[in-house]
N, C-alpha and C. Protein backbone atom coordinates (compact mmCIF):
# COMPACT_ATOMS: atom_id res chain seq x y z
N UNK A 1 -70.59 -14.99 -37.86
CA UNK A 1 -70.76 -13.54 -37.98
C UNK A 1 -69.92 -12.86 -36.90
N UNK A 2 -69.02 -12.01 -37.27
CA UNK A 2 -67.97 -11.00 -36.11
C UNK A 2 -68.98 -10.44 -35.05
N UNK A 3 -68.90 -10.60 -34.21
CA UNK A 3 -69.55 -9.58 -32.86
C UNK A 3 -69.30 -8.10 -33.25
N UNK A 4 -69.87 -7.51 -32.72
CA UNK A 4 -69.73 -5.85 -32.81
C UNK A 4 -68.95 -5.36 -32.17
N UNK A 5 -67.84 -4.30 -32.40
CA UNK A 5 -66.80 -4.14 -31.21
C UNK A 5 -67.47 -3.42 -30.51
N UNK A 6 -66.64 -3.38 -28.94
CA UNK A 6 -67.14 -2.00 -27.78
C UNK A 6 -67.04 -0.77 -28.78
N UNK A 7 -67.87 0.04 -28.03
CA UNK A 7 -66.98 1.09 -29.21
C UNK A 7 -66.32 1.71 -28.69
N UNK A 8 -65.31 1.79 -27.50
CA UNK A 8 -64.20 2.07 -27.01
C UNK A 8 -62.88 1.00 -27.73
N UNK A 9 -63.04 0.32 -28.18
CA UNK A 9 -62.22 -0.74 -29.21
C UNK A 9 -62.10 -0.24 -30.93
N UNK A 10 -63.28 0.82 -30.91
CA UNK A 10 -63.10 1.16 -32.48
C UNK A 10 -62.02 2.36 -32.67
N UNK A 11 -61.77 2.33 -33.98
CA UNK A 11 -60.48 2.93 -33.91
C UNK A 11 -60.94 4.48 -34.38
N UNK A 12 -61.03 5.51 -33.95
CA UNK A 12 -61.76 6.69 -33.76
C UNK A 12 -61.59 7.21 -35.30
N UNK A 13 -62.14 8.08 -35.78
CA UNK A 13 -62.38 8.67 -36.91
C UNK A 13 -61.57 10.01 -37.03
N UNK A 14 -60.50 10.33 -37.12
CA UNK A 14 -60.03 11.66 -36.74
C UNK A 14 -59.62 12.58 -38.09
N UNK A 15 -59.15 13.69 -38.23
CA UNK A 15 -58.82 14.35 -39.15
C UNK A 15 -57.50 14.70 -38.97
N UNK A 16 -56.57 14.52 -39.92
CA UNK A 16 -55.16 14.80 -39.37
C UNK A 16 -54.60 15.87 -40.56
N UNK A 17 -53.60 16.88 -39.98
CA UNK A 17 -53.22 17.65 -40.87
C UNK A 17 -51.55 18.35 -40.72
N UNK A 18 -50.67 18.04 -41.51
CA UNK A 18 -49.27 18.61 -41.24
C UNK A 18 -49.23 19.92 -41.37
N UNK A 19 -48.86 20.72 -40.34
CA UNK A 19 -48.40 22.03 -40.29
C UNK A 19 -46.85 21.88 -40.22
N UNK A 20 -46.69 23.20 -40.89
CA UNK A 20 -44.90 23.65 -41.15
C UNK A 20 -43.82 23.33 -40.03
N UNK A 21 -43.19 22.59 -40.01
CA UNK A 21 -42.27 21.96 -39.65
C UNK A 21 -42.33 20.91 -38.98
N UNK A 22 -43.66 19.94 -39.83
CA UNK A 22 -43.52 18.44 -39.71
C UNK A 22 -44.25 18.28 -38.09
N UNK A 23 -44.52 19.02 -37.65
CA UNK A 23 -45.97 19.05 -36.40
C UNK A 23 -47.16 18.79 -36.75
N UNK A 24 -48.11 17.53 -36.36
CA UNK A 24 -48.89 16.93 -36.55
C UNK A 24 -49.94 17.56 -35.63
N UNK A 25 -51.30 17.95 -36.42
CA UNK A 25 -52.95 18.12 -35.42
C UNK A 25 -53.24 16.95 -36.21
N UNK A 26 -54.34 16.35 -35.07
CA UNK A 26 -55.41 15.94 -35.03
C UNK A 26 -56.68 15.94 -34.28
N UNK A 27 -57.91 16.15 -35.03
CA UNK A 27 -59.02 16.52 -34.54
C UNK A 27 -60.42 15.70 -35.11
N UNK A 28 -61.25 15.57 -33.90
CA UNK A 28 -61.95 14.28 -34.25
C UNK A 28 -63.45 14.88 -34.79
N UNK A 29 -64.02 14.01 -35.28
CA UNK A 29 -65.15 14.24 -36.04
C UNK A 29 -66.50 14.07 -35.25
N UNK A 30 -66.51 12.87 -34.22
CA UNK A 30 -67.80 12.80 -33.21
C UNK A 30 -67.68 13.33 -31.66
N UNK A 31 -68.42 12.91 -31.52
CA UNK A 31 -67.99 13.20 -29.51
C UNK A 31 -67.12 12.08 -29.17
N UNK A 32 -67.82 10.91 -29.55
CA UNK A 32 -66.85 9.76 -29.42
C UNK A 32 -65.20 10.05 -29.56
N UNK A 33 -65.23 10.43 -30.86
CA UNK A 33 -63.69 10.65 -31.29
C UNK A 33 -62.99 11.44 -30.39
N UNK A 34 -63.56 12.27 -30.25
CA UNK A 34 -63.13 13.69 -29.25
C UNK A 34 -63.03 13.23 -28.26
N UNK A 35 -63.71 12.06 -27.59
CA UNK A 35 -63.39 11.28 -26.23
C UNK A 35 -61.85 10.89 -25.64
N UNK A 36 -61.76 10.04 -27.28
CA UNK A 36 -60.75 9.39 -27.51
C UNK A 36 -59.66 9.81 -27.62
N UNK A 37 -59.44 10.80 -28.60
CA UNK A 37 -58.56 11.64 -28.64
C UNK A 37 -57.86 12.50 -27.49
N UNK A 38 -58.66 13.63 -27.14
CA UNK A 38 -58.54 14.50 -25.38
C UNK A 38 -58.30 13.09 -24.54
N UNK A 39 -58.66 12.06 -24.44
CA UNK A 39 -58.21 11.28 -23.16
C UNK A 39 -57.31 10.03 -23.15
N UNK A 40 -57.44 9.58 -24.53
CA UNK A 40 -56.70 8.66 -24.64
C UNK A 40 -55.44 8.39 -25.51
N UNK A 41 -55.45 9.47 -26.59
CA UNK A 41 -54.16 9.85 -27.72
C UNK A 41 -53.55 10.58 -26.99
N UNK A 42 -53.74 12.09 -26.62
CA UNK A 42 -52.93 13.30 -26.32
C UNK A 42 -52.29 12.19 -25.23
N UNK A 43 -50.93 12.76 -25.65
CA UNK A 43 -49.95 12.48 -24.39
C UNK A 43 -49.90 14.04 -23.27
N UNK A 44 -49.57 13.78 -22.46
CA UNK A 44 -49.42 14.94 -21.94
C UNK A 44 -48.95 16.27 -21.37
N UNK A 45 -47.93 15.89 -22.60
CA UNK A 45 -47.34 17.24 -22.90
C UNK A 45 -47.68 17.82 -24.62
N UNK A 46 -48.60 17.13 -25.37
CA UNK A 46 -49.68 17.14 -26.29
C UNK A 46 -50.35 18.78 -25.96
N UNK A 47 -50.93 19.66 -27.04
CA UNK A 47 -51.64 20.96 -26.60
C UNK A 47 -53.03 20.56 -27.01
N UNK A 48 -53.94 21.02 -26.32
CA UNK A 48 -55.38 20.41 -26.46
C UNK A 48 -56.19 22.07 -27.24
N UNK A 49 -57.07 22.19 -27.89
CA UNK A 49 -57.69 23.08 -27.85
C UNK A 49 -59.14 23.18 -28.54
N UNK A 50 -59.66 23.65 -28.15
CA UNK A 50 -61.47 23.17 -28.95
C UNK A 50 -61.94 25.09 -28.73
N UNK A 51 -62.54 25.45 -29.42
CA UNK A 51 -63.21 26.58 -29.64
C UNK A 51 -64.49 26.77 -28.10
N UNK A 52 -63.93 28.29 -27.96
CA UNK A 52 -64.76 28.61 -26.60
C UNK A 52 -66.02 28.56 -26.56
N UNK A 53 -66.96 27.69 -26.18
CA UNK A 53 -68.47 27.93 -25.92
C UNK A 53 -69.38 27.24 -26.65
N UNK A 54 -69.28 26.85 -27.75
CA UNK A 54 -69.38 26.28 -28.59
C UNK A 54 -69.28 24.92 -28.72
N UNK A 55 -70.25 24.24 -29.77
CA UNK A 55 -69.65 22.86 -29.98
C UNK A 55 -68.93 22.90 -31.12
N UNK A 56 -67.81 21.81 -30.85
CA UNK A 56 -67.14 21.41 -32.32
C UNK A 56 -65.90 20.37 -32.08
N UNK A 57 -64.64 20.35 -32.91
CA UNK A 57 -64.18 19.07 -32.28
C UNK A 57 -62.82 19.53 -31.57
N UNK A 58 -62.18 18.51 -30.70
CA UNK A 58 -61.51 18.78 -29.97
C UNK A 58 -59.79 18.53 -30.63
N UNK A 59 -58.93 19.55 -31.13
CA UNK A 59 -57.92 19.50 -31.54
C UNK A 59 -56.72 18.75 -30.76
N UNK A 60 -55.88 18.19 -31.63
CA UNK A 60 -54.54 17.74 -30.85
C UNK A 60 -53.30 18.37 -31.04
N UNK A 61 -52.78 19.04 -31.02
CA UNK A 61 -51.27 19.41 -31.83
C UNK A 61 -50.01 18.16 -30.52
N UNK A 62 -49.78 17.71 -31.87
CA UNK A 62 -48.75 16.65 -31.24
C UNK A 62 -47.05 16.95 -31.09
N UNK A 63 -46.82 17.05 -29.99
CA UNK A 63 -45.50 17.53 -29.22
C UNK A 63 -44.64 16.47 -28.98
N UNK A 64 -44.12 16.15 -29.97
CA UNK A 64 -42.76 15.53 -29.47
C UNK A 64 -42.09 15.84 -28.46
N UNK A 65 -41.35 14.39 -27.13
CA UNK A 65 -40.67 14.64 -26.52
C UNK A 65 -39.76 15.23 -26.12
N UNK A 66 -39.41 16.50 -25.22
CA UNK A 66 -38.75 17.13 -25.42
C UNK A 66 -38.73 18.51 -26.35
N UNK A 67 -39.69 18.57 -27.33
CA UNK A 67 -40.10 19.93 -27.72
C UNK A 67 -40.60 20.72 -27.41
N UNK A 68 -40.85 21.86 -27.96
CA UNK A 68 -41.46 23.30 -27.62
C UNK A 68 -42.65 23.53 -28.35
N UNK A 69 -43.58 23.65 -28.81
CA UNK A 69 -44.13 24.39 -30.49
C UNK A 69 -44.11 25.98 -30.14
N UNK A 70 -43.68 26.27 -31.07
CA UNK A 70 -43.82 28.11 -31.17
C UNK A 70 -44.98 28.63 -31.14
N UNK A 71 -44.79 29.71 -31.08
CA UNK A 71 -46.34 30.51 -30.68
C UNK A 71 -46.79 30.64 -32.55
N UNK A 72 -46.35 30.80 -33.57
CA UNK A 72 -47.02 30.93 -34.66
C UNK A 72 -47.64 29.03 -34.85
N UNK A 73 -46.89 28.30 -34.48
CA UNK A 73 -47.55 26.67 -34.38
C UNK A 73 -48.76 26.46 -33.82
N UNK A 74 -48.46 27.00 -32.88
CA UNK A 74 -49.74 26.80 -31.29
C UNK A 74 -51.33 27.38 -32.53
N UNK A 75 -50.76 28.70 -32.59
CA UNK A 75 -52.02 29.44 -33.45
C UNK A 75 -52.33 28.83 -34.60
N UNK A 76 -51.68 28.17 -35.94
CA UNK A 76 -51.84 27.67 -36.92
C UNK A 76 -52.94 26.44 -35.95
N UNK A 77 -52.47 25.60 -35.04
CA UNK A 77 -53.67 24.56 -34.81
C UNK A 77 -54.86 25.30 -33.90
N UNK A 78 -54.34 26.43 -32.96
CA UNK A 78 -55.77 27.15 -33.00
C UNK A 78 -56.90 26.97 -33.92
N UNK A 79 -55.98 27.62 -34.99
CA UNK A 79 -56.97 27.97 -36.16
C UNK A 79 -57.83 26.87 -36.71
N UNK A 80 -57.30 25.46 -36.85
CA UNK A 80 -57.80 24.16 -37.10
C UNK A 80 -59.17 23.94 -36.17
N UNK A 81 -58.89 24.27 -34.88
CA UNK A 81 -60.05 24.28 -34.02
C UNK A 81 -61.08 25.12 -34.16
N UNK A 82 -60.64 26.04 -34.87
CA UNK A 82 -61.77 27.11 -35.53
C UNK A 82 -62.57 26.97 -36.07
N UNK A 83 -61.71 26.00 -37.47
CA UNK A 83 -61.95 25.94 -38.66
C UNK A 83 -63.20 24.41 -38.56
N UNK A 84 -62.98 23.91 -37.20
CA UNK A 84 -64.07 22.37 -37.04
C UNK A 84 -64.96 23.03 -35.90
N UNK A 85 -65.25 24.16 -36.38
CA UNK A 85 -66.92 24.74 -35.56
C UNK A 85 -67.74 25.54 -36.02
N UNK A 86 -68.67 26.12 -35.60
CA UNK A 86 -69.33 26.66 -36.54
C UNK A 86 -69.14 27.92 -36.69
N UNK A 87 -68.40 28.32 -36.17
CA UNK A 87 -68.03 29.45 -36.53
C UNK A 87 -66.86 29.54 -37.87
N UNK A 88 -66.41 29.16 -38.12
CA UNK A 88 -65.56 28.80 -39.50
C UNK A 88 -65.47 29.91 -40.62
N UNK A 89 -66.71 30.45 -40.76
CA UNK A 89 -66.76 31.73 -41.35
C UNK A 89 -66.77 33.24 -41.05
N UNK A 90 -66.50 32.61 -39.51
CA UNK A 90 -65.62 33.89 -38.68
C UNK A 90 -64.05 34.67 -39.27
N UNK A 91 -64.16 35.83 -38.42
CA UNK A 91 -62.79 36.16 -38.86
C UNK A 91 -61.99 36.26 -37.13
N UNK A 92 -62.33 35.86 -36.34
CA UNK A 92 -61.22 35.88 -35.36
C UNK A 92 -62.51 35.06 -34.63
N UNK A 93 -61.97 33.96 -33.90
CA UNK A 93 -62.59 33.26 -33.12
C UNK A 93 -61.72 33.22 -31.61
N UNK A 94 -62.70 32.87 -30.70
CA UNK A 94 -61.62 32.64 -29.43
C UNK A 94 -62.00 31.00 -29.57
N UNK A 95 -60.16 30.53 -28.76
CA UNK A 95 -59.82 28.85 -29.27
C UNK A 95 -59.24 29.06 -27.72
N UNK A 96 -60.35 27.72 -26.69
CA UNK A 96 -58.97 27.36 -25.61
C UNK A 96 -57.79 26.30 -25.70
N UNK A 97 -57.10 26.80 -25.40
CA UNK A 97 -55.59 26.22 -25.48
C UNK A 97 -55.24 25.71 -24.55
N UNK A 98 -54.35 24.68 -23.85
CA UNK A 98 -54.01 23.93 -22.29
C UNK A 98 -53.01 23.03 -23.22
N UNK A 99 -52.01 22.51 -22.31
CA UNK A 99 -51.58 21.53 -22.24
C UNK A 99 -52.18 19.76 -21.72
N UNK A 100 -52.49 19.28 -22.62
CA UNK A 100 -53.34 17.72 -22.68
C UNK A 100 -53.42 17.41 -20.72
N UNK A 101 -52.48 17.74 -20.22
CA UNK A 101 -52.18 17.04 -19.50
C UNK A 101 -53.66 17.64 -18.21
N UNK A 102 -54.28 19.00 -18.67
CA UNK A 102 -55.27 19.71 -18.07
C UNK A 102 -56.13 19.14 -18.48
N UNK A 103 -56.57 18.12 -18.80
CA UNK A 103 -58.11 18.23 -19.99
C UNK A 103 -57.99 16.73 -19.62
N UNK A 104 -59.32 16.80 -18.59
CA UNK A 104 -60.31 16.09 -17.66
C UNK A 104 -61.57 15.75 -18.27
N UNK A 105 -61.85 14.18 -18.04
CA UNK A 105 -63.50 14.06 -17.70
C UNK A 105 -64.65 14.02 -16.80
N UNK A 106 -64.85 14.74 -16.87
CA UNK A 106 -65.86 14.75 -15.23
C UNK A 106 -66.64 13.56 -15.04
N UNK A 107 -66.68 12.94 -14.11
CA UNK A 107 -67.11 11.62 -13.63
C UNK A 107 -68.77 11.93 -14.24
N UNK A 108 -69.27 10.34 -14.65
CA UNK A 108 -70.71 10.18 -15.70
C UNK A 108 -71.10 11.58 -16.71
N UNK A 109 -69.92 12.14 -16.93
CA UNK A 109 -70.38 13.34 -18.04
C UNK A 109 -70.21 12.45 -19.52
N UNK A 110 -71.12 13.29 -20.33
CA UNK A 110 -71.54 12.54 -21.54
C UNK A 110 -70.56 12.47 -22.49
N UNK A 111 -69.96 11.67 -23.37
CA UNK A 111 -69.19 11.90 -24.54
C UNK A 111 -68.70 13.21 -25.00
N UNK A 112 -67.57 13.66 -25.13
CA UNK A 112 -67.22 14.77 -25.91
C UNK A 112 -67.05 15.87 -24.49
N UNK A 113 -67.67 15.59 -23.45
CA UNK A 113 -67.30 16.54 -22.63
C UNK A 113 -66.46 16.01 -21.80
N UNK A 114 -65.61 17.53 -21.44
CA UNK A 114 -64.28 17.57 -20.75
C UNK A 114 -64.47 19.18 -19.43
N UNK A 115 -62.93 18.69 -18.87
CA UNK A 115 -62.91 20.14 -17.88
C UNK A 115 -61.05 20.62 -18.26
N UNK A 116 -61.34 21.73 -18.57
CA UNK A 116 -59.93 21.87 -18.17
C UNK A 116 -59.09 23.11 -17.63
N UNK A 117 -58.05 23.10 -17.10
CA UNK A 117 -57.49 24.07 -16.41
C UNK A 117 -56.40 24.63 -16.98
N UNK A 118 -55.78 25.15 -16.33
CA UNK A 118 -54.87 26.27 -17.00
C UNK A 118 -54.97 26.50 -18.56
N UNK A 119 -56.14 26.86 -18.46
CA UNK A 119 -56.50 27.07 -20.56
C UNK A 119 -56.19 28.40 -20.24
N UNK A 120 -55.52 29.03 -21.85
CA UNK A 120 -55.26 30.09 -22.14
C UNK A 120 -56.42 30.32 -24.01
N UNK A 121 -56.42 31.58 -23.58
CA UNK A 121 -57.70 31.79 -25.10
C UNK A 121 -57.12 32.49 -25.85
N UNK A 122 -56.73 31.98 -27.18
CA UNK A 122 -56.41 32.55 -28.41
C UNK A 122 -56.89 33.31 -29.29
N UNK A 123 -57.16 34.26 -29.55
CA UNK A 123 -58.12 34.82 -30.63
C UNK A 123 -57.38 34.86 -32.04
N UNK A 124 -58.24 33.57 -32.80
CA UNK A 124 -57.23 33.07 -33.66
C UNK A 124 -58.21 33.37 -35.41
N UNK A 125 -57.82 33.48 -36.52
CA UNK A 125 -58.47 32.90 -37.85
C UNK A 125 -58.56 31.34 -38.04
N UNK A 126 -59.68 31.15 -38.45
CA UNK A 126 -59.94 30.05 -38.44
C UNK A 126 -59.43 29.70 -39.98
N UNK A 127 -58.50 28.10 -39.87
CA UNK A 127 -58.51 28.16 -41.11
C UNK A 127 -57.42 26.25 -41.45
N UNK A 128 -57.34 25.20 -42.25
CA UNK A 128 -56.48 24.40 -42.38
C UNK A 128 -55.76 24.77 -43.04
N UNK A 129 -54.42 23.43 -43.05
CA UNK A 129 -52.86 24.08 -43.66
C UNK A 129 -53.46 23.38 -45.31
N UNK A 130 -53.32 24.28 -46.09
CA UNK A 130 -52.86 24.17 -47.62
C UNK A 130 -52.71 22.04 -48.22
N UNK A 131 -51.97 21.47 -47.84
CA UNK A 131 -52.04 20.11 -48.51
C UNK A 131 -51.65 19.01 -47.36
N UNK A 132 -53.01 19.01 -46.67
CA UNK A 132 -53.28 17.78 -45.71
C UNK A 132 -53.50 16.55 -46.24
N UNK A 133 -53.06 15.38 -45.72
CA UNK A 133 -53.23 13.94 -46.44
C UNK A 133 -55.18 13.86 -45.75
């Protein structure tokens, strides 16, 4: 019978979605995932963002080396972070935004929680892109 993996060995559960011009979010479904993701996927020049105050999951927009994402990009995965909280049936939500490289775990804090700095707050529509795999 297989042993059970750590579950730092399991391979996280995430939601992934292509926005316009081939820029990849991903955003996780548990705390676990959200662990994983904010600390161990985002590279760190990666944009992090999870909805202010609130629980819900923690977004990735993935930055290729050497790129920029535009400010209508940044907001389209805002909006993804919106769109995985409960507020979803909002019409303007605030979403913090940072670069991965801000977004900390505070020593024995529980799953899913983080700290981060130089966040900037978006007041974004919540919403996913049209034909995600």
């Amino acid at each position: 019978m297989p042993r059970p993996q750590r579950p730092d060995k399991v391979e996280p559960k995430l939601w992934r979605y292509e926005l316009p011009g081939g820029w990849v979010v991903l955003a996780g479904r548990t705390d676990q995932d959200n662990d994983r993701l904010s600390l161990k996927i985002a590279k760190a020049n990666d944009f992090w963002f999870h909805v202010k105050g609130l629980p819900g999951s923690h977004v990735v927009l993935q930055v290729p080396a050497g790129e920029k994402p535009d400010n209508a990009t940044i907001k389209l995965a805002a909006g993804v972070a919106a769109w995985h909280s409960k507020k979803r049936e909002a019409r303007q939500v605030a979403v913090s935004c940072a670069e991965a490289r801000y977004v900390t775990k505070p020593r024995g804090a529980k799953p899913g929680t983080v700290e981060v700095r130089k966040e900037k707050v978006l007041n974004v529509r919540p919403g996913i892109p049209e034909e995600s795999p």
